[in-house]
Protein backbone atom coordinates (compact mmCIF):
# COMPACT_ATOMS: atom_id res chain seq x y z
CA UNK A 1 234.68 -52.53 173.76
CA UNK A 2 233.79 -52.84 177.93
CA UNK A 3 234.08 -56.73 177.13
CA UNK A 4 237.45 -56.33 175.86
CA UNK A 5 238.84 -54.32 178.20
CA UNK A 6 237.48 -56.97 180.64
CA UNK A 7 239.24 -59.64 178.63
CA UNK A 8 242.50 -57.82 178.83
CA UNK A 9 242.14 -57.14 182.57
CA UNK A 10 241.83 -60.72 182.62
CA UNK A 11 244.88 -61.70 180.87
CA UNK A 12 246.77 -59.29 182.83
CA UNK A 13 245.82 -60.77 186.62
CA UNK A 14 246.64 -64.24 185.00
CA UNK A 15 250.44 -62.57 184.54
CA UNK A 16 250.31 -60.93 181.00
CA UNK A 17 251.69 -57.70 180.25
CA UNK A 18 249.42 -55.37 179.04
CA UNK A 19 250.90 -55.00 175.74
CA UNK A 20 251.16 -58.98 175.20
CA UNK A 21 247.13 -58.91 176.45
CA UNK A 22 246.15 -56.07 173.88
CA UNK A 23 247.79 -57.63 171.09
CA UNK A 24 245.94 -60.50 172.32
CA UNK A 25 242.85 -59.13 172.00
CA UNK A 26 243.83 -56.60 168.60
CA UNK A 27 243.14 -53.84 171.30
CA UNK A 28 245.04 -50.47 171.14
CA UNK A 29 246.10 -49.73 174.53
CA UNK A 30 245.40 -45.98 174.49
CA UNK A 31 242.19 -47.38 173.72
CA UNK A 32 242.53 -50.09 176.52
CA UNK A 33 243.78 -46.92 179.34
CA UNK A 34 241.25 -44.52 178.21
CA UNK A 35 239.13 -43.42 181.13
CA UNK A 36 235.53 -41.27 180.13
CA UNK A 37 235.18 -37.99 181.12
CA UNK A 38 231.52 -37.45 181.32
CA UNK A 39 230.15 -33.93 180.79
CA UNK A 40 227.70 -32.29 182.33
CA UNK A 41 225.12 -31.87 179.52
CA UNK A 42 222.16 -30.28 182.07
CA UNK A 43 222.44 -26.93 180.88
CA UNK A 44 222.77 -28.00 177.20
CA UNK A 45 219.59 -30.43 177.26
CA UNK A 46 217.58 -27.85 179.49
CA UNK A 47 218.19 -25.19 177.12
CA UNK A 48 217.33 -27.31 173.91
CA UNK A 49 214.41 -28.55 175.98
CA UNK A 50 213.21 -24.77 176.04
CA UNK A 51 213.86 -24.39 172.14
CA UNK A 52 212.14 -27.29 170.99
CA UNK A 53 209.26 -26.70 173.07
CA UNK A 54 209.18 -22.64 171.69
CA UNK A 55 209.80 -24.41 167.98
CA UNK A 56 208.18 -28.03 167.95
CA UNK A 57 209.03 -28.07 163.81
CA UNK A 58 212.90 -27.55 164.20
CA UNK A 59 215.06 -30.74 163.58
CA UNK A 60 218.48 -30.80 165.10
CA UNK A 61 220.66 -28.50 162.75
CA UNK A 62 218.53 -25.88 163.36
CA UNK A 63 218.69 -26.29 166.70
CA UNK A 64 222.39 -26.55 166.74
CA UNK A 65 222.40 -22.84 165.09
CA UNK A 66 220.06 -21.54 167.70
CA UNK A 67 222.45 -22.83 170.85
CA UNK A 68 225.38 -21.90 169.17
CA UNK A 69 224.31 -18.02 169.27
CA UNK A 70 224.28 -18.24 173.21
CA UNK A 71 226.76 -21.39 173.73
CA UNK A 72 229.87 -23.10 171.57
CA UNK A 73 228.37 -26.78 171.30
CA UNK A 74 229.48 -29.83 168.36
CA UNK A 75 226.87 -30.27 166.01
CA UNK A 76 227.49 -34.03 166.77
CA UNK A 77 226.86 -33.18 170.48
CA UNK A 78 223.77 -31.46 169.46
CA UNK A 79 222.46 -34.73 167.60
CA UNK A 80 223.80 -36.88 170.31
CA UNK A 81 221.36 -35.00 172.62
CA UNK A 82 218.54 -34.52 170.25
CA UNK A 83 218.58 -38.54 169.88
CA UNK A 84 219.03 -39.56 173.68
CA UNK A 85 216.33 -37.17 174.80
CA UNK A 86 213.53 -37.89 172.31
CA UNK A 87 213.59 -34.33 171.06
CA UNK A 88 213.20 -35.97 167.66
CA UNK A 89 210.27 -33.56 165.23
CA UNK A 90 207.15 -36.02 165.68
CA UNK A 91 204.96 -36.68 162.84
CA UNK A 92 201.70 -35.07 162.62
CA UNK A 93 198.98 -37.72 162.34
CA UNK A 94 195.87 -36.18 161.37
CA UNK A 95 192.72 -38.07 162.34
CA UNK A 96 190.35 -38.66 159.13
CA UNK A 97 186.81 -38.87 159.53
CA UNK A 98 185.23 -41.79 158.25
CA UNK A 99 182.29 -40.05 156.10
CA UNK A 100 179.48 -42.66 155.95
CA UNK A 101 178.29 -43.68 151.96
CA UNK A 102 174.93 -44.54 151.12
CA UNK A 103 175.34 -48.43 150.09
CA UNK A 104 175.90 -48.68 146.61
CA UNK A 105 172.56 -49.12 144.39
CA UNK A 106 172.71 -52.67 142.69
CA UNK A 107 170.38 -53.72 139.63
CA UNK A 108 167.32 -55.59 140.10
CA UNK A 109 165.90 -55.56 136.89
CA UNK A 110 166.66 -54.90 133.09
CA UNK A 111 166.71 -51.50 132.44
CA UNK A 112 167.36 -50.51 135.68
CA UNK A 113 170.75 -49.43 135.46
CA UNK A 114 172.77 -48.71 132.77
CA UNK A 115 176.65 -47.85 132.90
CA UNK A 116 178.97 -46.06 130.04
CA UNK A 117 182.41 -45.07 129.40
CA UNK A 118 184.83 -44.32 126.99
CA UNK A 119 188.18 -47.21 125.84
CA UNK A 120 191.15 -45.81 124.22
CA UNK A 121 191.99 -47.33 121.52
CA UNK A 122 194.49 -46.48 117.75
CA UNK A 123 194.29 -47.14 114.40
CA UNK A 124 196.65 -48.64 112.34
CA UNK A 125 198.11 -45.17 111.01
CA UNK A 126 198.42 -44.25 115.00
CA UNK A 127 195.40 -42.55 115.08
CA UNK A 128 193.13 -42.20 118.37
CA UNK A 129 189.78 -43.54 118.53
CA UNK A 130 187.58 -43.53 121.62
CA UNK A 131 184.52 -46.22 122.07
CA UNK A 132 181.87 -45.31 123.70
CA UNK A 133 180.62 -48.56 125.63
CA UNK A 134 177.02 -49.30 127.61
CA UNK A 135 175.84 -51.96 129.18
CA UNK A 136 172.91 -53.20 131.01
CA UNK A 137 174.47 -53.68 134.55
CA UNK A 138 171.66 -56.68 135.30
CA UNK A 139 171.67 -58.28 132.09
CA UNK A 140 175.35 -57.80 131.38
CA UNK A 141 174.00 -56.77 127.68
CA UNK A 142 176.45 -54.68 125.70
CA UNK A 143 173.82 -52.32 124.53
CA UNK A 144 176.50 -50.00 122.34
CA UNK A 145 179.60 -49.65 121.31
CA UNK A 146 180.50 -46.96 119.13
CA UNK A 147 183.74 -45.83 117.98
CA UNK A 148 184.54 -42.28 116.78
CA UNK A 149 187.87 -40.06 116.82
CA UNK A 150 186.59 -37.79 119.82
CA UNK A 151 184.53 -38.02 122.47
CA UNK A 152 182.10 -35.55 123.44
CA UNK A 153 179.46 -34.79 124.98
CA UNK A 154 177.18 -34.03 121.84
CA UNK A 155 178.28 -37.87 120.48
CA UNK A 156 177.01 -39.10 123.80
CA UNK A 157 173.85 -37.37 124.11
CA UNK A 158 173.38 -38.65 119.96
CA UNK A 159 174.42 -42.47 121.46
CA UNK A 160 172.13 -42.50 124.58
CA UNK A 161 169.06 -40.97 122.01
CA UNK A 162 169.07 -43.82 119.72
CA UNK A 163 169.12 -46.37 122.89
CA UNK A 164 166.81 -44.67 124.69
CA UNK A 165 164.40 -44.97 121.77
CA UNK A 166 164.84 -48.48 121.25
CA UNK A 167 165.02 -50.13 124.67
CA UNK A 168 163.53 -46.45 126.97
CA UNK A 169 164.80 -45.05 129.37
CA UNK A 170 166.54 -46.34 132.20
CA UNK A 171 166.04 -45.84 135.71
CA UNK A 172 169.36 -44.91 136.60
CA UNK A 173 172.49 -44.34 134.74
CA UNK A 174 175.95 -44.77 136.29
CA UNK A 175 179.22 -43.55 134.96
CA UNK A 176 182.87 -41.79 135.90
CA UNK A 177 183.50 -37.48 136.57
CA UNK A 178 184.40 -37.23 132.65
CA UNK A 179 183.84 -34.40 131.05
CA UNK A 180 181.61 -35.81 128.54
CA UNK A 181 179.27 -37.15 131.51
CA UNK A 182 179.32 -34.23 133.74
CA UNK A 183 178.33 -31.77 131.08
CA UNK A 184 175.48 -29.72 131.54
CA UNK A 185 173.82 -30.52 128.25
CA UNK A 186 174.05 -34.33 129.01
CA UNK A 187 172.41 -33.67 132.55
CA UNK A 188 169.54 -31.61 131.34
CA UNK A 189 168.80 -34.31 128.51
CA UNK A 190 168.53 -37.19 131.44
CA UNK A 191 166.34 -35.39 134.05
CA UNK A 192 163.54 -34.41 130.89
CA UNK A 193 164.05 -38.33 130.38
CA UNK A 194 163.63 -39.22 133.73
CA UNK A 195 167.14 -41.00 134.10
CA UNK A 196 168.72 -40.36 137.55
CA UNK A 197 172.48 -40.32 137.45
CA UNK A 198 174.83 -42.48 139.63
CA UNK A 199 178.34 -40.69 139.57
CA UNK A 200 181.06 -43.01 141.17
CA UNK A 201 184.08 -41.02 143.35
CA UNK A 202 186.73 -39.69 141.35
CA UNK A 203 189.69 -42.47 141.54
CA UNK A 204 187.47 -45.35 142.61
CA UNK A 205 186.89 -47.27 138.98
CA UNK A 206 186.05 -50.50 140.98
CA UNK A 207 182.48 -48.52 142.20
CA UNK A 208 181.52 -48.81 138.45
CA UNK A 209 183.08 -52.46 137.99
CA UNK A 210 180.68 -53.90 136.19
CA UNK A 211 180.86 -51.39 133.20
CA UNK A 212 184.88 -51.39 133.31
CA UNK A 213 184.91 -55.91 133.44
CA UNK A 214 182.69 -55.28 130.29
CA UNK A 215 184.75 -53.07 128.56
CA UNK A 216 188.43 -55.14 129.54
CA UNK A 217 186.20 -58.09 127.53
CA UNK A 218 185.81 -55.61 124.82
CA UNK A 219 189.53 -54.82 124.98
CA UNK A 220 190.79 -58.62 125.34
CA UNK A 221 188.71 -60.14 122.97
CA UNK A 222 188.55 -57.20 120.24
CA UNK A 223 190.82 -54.82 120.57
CA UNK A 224 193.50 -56.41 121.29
CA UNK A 225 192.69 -59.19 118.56
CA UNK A 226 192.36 -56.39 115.45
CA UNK A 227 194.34 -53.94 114.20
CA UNK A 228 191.90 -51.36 112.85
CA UNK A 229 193.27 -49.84 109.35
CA UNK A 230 190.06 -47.47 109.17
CA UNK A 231 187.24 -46.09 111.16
CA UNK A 232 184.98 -47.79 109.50
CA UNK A 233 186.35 -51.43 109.89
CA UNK A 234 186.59 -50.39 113.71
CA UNK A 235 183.09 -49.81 113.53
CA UNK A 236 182.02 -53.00 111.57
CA UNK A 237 183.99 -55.18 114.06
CA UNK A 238 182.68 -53.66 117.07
CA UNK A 239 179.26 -54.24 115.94
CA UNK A 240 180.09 -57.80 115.17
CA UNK A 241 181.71 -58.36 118.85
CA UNK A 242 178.70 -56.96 120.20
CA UNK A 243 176.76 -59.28 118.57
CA UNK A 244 178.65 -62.28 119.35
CA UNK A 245 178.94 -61.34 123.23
CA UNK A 246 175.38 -60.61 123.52
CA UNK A 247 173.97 -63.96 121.99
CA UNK A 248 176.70 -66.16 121.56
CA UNK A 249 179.20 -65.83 124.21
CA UNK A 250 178.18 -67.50 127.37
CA UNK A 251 178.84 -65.21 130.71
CA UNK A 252 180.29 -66.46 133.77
CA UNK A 253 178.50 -63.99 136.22
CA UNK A 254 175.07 -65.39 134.26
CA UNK A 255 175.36 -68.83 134.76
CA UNK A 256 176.62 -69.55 131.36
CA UNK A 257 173.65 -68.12 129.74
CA UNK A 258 174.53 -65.38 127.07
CA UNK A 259 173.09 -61.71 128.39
CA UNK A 260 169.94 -61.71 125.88
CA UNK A 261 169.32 -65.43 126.86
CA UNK A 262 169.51 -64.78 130.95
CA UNK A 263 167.57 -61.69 130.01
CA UNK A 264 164.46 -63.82 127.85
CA UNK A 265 164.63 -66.28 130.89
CA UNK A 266 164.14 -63.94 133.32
CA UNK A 267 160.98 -61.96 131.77
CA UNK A 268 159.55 -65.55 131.43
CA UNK A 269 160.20 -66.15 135.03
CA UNK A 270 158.55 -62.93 136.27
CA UNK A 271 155.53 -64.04 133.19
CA UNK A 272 155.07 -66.71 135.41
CA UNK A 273 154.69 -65.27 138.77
CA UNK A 274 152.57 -62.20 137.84
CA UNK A 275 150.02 -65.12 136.23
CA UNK A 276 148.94 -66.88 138.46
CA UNK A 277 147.35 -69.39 135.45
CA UNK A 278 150.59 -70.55 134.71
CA UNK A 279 151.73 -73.34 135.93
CA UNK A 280 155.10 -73.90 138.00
């Protein structure tokens, strides 16, 4: 608008009217002759000043209630003010303290972590089913997979039992906060077995990554593939996917090798360096 007005007081020294000039310029002329009147707002800001430094959580409209008990002041006067002098409500930014994590245990051997969890799945009918998946974490070997309509903590005490006796115990077993992990039964069962429990922080399913990349395989290349009319033809197929990933499907992460084939080549590698006979 000041350019304007400059523009027309241009014009008008070069022998315009100031009509012709404002039409000009599309410039009213009450708008072109209108001198400011500037107010005094001292009192005003010094008193909101006081206020927002008794109430450091009051935006403007309350503040515009609170002068207008002692003074008459525009609640666009009031926001005019609050803006200009950077009485604005500032954000509280709380500082977070970085809690330091012990590094996250990696396997170095078969056996010496295991990982479960449970995959949603239906059945034809709409049913729910819930697998119950564990894997070696250094092999990659899909060590179960068993389906039933519940989970619970019974079904995986009954699931790590029947492992435990074929391939013993593991050192450590890592999981999620699930109920069915958590539960006091299934902790009591690991410590008289020995099995220490790595519990990953609740929202974090990447700290247990290697367990949930197994079971989106399970999901891509089963699930989604099959259309389970009963129970038991969920359970026949998951037995038979099982078996194909574990000696038939080769594994990126392994080199290629299937997990029982990285696993048979690695107990003949440590064969060989414990006896010292052996050639290399």
């Amino acid at each position: 608008m000041t350019d304007k007005r400059q523009a027309v007081h241009f014009l008008i020294s070069g022998g315009l009217s100031v009509q012709r000039a404002c039409a000009l310029l599309h410039l009213h002329r009450s708008t072109f002759r209108y001198a400011a009147h500037p107010r005094d707002d001292t009192q005003t800001v010094t008193h909101m000043q006081r206020l927002a430094a008794q109430h450091p959580r009051y935006g403007y409209r309350r503040m515009h209630i609170l002068l207008n008990q002692t003074e008459h002041v525009n609640h666009k006067r009031v926001r005019r003010l609050w803006r200009k002098h950077r009485l604005q409500v500032r954000r509280v930014v709380r500082k977070r303290l970085r809690r330091e994590r012990p590094a996250r245990l990696l396997a170095a051997y078969p056996g010496h972590i295991w990982a479960y969890d449970f995959v949603e799945d239906a059945l034809a009918d709409g049913r729910k089913v819930y697998i119950l998946t564990v894997m070696d974490e250094f092999t990659r070997e899909g060590l179960a997979l068993d389906v039933a309509q519940s989970p619970s903590s019974e079904r995986v005490l009954g699931v790590l039992t029947a492992l435990v006796a074929q391939h013993g115990a593991p050192g450590y077993l890592r999981s999620d906060n699930g109920a069915e992990f958590v539960a006091r039964a299934v902790q009591v069962w690991l410590a008289e077995c020995g099995v220490q429990t790595l519990y990953i922080e609740p929202g974090k399913p990447w700290q247990n990554g290697k367990e949930e990349r197994f079971n989106g395989t399970v999901r891509d290349e089963c699930l989604n593939l099959h259309v389970f009319s009963s129970l038991a033809e969920a359970h026949v197929r998951l037995s038979a996917f099982r078996q194909h990933y574990n000696t038939e499907r080769p594994h990126s992460r392994l080199g290629y090798l299937t997990p029982l084939a990285f696993k048979s080549a690695w107990l003949e590698a440590q064969a060989k360096l414990s006896n010292p006979n052996i050639p290399t």
